[in-house]
C-alpha atoms as a PDB file:
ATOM      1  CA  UNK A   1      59.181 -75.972  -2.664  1.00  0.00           C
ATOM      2  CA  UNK A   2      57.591 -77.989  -5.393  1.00  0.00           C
ATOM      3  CA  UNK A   3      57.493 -76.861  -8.983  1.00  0.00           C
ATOM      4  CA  UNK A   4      53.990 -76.121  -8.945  1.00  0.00           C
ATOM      5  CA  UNK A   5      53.999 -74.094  -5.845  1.00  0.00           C
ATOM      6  CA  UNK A   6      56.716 -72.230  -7.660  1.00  0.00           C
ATOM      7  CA  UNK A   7      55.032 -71.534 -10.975  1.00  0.00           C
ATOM      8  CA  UNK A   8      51.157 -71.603  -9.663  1.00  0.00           C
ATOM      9  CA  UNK A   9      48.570 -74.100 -10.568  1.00  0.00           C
ATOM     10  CA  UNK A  10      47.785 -74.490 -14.308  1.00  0.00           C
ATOM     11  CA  UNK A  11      44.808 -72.054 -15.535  1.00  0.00           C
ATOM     12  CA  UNK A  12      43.594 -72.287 -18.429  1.00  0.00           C
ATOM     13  CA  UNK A  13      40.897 -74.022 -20.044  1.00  0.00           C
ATOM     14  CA  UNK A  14      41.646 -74.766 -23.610  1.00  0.00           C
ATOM     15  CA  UNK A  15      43.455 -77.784 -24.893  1.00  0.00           C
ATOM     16  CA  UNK A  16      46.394 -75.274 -26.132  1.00  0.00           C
ATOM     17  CA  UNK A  17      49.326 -75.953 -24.624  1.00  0.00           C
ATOM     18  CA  UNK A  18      50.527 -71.957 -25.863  1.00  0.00           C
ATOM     19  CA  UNK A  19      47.529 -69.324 -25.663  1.00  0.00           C
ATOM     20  CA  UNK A  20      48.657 -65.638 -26.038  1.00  0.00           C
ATOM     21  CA  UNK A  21      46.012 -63.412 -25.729  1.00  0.00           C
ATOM     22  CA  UNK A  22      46.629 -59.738 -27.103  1.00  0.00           C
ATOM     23  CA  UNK A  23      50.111 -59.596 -26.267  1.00  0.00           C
ATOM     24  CA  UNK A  24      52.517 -56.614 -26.146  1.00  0.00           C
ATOM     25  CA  UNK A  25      55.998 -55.883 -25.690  1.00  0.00           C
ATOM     26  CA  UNK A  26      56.733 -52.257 -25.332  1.00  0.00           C
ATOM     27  CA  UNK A  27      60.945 -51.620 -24.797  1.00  0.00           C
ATOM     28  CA  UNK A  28      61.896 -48.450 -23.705  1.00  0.00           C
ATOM     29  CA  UNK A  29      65.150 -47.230 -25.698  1.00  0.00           C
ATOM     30  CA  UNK A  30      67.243 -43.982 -24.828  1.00  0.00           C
ATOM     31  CA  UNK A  31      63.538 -42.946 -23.501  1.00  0.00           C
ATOM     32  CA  UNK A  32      61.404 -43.950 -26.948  1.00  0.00           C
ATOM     33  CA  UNK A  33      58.939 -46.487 -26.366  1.00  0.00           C
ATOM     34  CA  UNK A  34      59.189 -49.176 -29.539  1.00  0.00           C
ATOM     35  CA  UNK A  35      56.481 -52.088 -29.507  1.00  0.00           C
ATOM     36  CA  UNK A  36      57.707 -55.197 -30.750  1.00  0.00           C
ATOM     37  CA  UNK A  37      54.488 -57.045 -30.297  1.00  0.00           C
ATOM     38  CA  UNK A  38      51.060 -55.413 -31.009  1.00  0.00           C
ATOM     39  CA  UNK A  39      48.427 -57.072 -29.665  1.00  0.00           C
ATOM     40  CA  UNK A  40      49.280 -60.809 -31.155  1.00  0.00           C
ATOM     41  CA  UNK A  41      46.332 -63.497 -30.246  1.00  0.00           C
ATOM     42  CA  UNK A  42      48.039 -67.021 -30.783  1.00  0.00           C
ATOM     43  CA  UNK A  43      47.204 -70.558 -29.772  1.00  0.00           C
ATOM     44  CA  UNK A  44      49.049 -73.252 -30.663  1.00  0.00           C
ATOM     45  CA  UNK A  45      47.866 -76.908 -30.004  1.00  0.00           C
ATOM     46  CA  UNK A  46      49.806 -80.137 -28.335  1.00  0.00           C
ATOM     47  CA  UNK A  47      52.203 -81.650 -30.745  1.00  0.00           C
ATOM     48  CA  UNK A  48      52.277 -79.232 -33.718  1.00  0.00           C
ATOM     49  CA  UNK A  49      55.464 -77.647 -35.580  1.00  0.00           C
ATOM     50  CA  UNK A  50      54.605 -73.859 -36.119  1.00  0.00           C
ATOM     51  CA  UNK A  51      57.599 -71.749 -37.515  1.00  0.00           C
ATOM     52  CA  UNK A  52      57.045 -67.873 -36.910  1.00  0.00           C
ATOM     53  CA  UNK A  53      58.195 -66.229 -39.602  1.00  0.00           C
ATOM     54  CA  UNK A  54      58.627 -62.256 -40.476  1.00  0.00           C
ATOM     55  CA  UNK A  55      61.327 -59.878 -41.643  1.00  0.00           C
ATOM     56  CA  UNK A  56      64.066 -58.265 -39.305  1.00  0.00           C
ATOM     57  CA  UNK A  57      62.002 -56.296 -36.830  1.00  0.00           C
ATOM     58  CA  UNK A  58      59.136 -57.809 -37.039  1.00  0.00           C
ATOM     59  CA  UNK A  59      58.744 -59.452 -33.419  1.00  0.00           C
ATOM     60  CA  UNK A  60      59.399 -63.088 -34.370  1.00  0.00           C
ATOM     61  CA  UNK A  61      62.025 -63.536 -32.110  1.00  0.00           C
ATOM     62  CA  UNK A  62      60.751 -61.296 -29.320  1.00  0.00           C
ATOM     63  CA  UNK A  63      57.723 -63.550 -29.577  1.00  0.00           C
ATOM     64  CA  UNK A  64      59.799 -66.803 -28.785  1.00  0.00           C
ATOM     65  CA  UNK A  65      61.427 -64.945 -25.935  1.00  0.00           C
ATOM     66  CA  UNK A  66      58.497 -64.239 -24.461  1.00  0.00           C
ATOM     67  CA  UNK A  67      56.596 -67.209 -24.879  1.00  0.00           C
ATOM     68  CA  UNK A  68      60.221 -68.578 -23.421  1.00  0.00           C
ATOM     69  CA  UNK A  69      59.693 -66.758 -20.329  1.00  0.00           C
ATOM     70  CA  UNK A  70      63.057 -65.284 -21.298  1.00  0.00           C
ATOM     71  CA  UNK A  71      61.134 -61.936 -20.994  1.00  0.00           C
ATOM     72  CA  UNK A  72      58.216 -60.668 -19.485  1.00  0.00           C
ATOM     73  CA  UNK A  73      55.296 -59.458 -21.843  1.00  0.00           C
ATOM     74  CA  UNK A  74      54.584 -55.513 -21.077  1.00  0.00           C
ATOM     75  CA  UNK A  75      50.595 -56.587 -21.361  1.00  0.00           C
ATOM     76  CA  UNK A  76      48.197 -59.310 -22.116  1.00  0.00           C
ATOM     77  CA  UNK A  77      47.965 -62.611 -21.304  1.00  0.00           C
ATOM     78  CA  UNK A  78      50.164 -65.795 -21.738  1.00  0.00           C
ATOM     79  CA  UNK A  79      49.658 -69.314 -20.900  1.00  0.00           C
ATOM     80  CA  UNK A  80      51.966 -71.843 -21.720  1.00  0.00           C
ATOM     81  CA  UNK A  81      50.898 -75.504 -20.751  1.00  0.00           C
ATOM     82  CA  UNK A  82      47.781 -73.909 -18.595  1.00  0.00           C
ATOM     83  CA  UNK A  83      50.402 -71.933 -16.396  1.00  0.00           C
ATOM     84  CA  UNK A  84      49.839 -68.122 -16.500  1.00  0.00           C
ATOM     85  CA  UNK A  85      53.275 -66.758 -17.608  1.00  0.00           C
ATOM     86  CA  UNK A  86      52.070 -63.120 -17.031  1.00  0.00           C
ATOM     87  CA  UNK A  87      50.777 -63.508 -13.738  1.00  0.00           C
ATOM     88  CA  UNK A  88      54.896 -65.190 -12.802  1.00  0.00           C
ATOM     89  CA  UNK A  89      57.856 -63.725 -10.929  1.00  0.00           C
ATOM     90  CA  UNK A  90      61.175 -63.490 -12.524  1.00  0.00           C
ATOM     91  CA  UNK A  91      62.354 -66.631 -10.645  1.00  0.00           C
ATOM     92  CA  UNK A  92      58.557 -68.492 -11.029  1.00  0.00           C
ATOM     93  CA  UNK A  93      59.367 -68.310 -15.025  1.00  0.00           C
ATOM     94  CA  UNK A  94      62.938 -69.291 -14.721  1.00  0.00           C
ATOM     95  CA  UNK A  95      61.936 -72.174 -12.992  1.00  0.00           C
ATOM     96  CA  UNK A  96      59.309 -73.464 -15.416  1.00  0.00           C
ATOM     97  CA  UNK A  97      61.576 -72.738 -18.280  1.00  0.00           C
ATOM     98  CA  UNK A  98      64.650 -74.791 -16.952  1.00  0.00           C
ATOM     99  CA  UNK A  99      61.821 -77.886 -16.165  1.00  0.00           C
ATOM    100  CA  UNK A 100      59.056 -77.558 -18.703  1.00  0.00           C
ATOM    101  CA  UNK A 101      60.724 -75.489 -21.959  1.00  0.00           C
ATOM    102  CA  UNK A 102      63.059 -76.536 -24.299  1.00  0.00           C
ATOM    103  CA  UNK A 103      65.223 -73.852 -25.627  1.00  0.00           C
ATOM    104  CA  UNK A 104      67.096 -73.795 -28.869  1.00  0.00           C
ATOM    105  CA  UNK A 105      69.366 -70.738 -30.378  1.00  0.00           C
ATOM    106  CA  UNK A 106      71.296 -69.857 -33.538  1.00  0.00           C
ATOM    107  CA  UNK A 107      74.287 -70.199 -31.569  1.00  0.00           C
ATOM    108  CA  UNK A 108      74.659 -73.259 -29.887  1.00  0.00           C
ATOM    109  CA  UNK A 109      75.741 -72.325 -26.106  1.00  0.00           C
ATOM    110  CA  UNK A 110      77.868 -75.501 -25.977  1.00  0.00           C
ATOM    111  CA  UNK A 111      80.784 -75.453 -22.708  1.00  0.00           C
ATOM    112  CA  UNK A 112      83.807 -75.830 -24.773  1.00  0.00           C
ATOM    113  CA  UNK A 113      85.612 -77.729 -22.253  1.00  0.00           C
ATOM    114  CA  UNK A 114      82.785 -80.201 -22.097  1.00  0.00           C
ATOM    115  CA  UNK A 115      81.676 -83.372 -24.403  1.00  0.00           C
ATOM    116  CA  UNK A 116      78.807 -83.814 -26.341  1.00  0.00           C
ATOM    117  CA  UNK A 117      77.566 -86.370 -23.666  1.00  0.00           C
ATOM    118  CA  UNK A 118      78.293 -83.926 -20.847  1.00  0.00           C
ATOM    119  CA  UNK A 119      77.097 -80.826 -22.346  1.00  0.00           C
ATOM    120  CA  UNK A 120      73.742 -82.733 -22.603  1.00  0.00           C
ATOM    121  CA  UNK A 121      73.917 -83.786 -19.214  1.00  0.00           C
ATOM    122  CA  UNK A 122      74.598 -80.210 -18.083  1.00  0.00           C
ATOM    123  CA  UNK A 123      71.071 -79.056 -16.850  1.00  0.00           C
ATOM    124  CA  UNK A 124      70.930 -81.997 -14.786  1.00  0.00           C
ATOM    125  CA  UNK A 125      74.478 -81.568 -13.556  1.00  0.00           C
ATOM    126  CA  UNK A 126      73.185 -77.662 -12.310  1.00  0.00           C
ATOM    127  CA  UNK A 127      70.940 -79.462 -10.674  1.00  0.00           C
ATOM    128  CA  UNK A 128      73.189 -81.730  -8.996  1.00  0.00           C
ATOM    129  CA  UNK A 129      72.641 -84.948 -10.458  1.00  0.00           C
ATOM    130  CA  UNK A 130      75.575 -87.126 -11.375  1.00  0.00           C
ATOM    131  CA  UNK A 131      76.665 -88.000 -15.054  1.00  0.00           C
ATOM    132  CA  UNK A 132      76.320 -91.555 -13.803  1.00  0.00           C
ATOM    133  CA  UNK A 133      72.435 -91.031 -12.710  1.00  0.00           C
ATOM    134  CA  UNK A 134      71.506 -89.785 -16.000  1.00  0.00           C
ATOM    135  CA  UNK A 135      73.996 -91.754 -18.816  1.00  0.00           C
ATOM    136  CA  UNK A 136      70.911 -93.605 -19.652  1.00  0.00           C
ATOM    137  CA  UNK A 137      68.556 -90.578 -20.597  1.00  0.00           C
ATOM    138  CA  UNK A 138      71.885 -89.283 -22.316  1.00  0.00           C
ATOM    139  CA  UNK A 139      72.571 -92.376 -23.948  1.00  0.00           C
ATOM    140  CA  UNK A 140      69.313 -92.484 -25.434  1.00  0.00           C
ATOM    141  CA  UNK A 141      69.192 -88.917 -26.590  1.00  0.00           C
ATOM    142  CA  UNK A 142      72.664 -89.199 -28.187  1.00  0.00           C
ATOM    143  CA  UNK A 143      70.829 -91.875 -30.090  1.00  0.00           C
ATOM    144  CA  UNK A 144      67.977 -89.890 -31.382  1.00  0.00           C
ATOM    145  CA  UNK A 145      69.871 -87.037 -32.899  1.00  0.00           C
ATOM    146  CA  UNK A 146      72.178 -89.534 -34.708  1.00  0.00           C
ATOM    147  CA  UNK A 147      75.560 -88.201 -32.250  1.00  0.00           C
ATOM    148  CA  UNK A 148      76.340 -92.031 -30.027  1.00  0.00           C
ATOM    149  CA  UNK A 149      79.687 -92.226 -31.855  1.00  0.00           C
ATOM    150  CA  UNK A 150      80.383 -88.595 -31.452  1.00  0.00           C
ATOM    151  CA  UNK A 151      79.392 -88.717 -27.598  1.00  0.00           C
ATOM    152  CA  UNK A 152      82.849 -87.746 -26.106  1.00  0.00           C
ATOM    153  CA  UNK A 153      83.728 -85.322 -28.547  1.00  0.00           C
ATOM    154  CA  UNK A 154      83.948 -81.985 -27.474  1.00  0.00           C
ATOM    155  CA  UNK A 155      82.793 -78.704 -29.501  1.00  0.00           C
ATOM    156  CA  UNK A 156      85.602 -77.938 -31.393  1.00  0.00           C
ATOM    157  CA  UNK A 157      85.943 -81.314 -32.735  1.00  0.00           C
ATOM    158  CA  UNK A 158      81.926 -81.421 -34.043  1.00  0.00           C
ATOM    159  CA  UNK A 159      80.696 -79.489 -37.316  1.00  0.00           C
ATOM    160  CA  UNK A 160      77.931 -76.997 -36.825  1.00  0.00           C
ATOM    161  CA  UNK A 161      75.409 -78.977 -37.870  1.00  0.00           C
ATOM    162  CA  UNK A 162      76.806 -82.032 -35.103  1.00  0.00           C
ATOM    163  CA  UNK A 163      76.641 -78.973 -32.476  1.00  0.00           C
ATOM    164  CA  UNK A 164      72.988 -78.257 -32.921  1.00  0.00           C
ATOM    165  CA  UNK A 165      72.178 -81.415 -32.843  1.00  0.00           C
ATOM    166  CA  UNK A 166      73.849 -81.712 -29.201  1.00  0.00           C
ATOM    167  CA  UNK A 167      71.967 -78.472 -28.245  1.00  0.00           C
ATOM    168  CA  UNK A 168      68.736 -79.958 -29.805  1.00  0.00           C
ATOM    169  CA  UNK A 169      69.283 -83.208 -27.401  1.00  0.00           C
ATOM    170  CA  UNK A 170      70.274 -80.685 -24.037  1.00  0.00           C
ATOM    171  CA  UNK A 171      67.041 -79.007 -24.717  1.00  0.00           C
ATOM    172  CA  UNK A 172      64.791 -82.608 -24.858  1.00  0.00           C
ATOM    173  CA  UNK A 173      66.850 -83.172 -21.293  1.00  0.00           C
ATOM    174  CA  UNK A 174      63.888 -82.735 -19.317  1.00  0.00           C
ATOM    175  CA  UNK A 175      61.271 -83.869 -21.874  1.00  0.00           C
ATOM    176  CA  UNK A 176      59.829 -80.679 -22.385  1.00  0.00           C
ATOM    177  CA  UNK A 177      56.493 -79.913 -23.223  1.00  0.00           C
ATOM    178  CA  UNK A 178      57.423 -77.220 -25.719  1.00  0.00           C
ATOM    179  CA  UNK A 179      60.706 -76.656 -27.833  1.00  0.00           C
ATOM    180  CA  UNK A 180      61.423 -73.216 -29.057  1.00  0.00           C
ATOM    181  CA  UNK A 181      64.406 -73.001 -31.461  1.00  0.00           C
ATOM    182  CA  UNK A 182      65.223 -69.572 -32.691  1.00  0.00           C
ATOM    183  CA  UNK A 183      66.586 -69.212 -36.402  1.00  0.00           C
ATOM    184  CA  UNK A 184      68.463 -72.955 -35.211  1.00  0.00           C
ATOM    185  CA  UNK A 185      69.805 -73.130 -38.897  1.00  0.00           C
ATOM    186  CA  UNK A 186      70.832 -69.659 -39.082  1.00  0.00           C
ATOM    187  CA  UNK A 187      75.264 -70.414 -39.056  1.00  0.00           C
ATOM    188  CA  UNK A 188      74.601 -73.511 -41.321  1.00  0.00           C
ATOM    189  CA  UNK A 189      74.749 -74.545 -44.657  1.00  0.00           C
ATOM    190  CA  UNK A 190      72.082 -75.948 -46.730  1.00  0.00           C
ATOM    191  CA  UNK A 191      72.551 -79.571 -46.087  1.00  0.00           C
ATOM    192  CA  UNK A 192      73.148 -79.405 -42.383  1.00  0.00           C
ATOM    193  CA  UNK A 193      69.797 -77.001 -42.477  1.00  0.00           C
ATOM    194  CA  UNK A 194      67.813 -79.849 -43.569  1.00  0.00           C
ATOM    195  CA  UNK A 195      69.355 -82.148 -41.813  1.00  0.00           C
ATOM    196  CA  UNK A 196      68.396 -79.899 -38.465  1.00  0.00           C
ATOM    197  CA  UNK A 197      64.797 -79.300 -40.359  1.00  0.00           C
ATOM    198  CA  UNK A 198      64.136 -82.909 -40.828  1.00  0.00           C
ATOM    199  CA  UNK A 199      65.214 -83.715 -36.895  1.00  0.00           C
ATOM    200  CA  UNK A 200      62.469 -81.363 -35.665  1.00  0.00           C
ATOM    201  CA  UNK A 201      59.961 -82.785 -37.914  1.00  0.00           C
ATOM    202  CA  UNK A 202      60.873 -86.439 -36.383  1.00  0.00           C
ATOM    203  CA  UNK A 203      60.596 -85.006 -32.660  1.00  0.00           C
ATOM    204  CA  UNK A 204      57.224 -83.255 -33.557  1.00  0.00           C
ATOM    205  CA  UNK A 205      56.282 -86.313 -35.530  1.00  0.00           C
ATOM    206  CA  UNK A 206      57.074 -89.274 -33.275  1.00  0.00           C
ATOM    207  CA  UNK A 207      57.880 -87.724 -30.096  1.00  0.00           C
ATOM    208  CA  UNK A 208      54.841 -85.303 -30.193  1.00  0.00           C
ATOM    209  CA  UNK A 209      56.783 -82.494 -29.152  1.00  0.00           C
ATOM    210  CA  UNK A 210      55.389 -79.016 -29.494  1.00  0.00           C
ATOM    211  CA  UNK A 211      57.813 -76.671 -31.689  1.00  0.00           C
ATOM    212  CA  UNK A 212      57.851 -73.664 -32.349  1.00  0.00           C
ATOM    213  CA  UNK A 213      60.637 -72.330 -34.645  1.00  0.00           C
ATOM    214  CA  UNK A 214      61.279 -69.120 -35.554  1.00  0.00           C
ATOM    215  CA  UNK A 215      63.044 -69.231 -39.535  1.00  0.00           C
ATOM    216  CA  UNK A 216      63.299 -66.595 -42.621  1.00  0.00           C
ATOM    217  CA  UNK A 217      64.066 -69.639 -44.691  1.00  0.00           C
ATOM    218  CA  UNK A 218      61.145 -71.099 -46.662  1.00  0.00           C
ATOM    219  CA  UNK A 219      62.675 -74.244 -47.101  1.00  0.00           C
ATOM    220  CA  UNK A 220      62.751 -74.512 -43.142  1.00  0.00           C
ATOM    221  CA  UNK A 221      59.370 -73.065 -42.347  1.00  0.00           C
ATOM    222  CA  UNK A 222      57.920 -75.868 -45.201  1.00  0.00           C
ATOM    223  CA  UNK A 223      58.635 -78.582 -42.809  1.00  0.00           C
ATOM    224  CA  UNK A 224      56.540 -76.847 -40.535  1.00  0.00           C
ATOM    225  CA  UNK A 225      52.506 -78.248 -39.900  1.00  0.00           C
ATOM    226  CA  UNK A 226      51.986 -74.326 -40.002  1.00  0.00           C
ATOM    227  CA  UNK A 227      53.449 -71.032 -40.601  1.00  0.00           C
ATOM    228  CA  UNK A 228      52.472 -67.710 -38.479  1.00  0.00           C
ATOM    229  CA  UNK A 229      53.773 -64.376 -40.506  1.00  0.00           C
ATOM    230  CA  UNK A 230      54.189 -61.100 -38.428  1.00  0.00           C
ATOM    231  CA  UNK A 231      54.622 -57.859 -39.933  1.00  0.00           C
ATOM    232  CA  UNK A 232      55.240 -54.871 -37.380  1.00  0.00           C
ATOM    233  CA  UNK A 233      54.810 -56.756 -34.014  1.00  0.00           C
ATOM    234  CA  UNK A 234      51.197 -58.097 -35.742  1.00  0.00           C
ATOM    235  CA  UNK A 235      50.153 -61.438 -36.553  1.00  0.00           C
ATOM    236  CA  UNK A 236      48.863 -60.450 -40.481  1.00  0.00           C
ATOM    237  CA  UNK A 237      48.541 -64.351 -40.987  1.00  0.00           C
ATOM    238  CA  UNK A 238      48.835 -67.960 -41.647  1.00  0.00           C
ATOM    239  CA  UNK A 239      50.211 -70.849 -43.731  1.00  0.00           C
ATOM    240  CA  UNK A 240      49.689 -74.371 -43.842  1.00  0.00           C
ATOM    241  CA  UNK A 241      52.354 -76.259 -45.492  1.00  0.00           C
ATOM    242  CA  UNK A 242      51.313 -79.448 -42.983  1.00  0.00           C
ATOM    243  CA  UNK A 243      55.293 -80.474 -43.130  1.00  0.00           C
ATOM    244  CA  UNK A 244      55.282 -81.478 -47.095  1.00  0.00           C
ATOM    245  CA  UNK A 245      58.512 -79.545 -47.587  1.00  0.00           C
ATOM    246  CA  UNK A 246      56.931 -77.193 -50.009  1.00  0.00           C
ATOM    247  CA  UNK A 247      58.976 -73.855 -49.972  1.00  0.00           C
ATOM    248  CA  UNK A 248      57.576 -72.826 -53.068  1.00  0.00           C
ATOM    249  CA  UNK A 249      54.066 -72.462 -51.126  1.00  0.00           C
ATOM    250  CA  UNK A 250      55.400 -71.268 -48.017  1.00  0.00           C
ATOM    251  CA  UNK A 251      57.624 -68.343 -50.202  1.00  0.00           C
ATOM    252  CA  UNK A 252      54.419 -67.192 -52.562  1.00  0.00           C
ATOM    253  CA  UNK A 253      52.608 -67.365 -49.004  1.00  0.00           C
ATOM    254  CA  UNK A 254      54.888 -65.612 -47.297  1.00  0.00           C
ATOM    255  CA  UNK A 255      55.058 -62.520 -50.154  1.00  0.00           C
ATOM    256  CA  UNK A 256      51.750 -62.151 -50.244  1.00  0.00           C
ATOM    257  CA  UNK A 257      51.518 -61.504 -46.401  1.00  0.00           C
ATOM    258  CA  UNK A 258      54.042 -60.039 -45.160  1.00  0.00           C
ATOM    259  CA  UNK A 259      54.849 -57.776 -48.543  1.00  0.00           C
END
């Protein structure tokens, strides 16, 4: 079965490659419903870095899940790339994800019994391709995120900052149409932070990558072509620090929003 017979035929008809339209996540806990999202309208176009930012609670990450397809949205409607997320199975999302979405967490998921170069690899290895059919799309990713002499290295002998960075490649794999990175800087320090911060820029940049990051660091969201604030599962609005690396903007910004 072919991928778009698995994940239906795009849909939409703007040029956004994410369009969330009144979106709600409702999670039922010990019988209490809590909404995470309220009713959030989003669209984000082709080759922008957005970072989502809000205090603990306040949806950002739920939002990135669900735009992930890493959970379903209780109401509303999603489209990702033109496909209806919504409208998708289980299986139908997990499917687009693993092909069209590139996924990023605080923690970096690396096998520790693999290398840099094979824990790159790895999606493709699931999928049964050799490391030998896909050194050169390794190769060349090792290459962009500054790791070629650190290739056959394996977790424990990389810093933090050298571990996202192999995550960061694994999730341009597939050359996704979309990364989402949530809090990606959260377990380092300041100087591995921008060093991380400064990578995404350079994929958005020259790579035209979509990213969407979720941060509670102004110095990360200020690299950002816009910011999105969410106070109580609500979008209560927007920043536009157009990546110049101004936290002071984004922080004033952010105070006046979401305080």
């Amino acid at each position: 079965m072919s991928v778009a017979e698995d994940v239906g035929a795009p849909s939409s008809t703007t040029d956004a490659v994410v369009a969330a339209l009144d979106l709600r996540k409702v999670y039922d806990t010990s019988g209490q419903p809590v909404t995470a999202l309220d009713g959030v309208h989003l669209e984000v176009p082709a080759g922008r870095f957005v970072a989502i930012m809000g205090a603990s609670g306040s949806g950002k990450s739920t939002l990135l899940h669900v735009i992930g397809g890493l959970t379903p949205a209780t109401s509303g409607v999603l489209r990702v790339e033109g496909h209806d997320l919504s409208a998708m199975s289980d299986r139908a999302r997990t499917i687009f994800r693993r092909r069209r979405l590139g996924v990023v967490f605080q923690e970096y998921n690396l096998l520790p019994t693999l290398t840099a170069r094979e824990n790159i690899a790895l999606p493709l290895l699931v999928d049964g391709r050799s490391l030998d059919a896909c050194a050169a799309r390794v190769d060349e990713l090792l290459e962009r995120v500054h790791l070629r002499a650190r290739a056959d290295h394996r977790p424990d002998a990389l810093s933090g900052g050298e571990q996202q960075r192999v995550a960061i490649a694994r999730a341009l794999l597939n050359d996704p149409a979309i990364i989402l990175a949530d809090e990606p800087t959260g377990n380092l320090d300041s100087k591995q932070s921008a060093e991380i911060w400064a990578l995404l820029r350079q994929i958005a940049t020259e790579r035209g990558k979509t990213i969407l990051m979720v941060t509670h660091e102004a110095h990360g969201a200020a690299y950002a072509d816009r910011v999105i604030v969410l106070k109580d599962g609500r979008v209560v609005g927007e920043l536009e620090p157009k990546g110049s690396g101004d936290a002071a903007l984004v922080a004033t910004g952010y105070q006046e929003l979401a305080g």
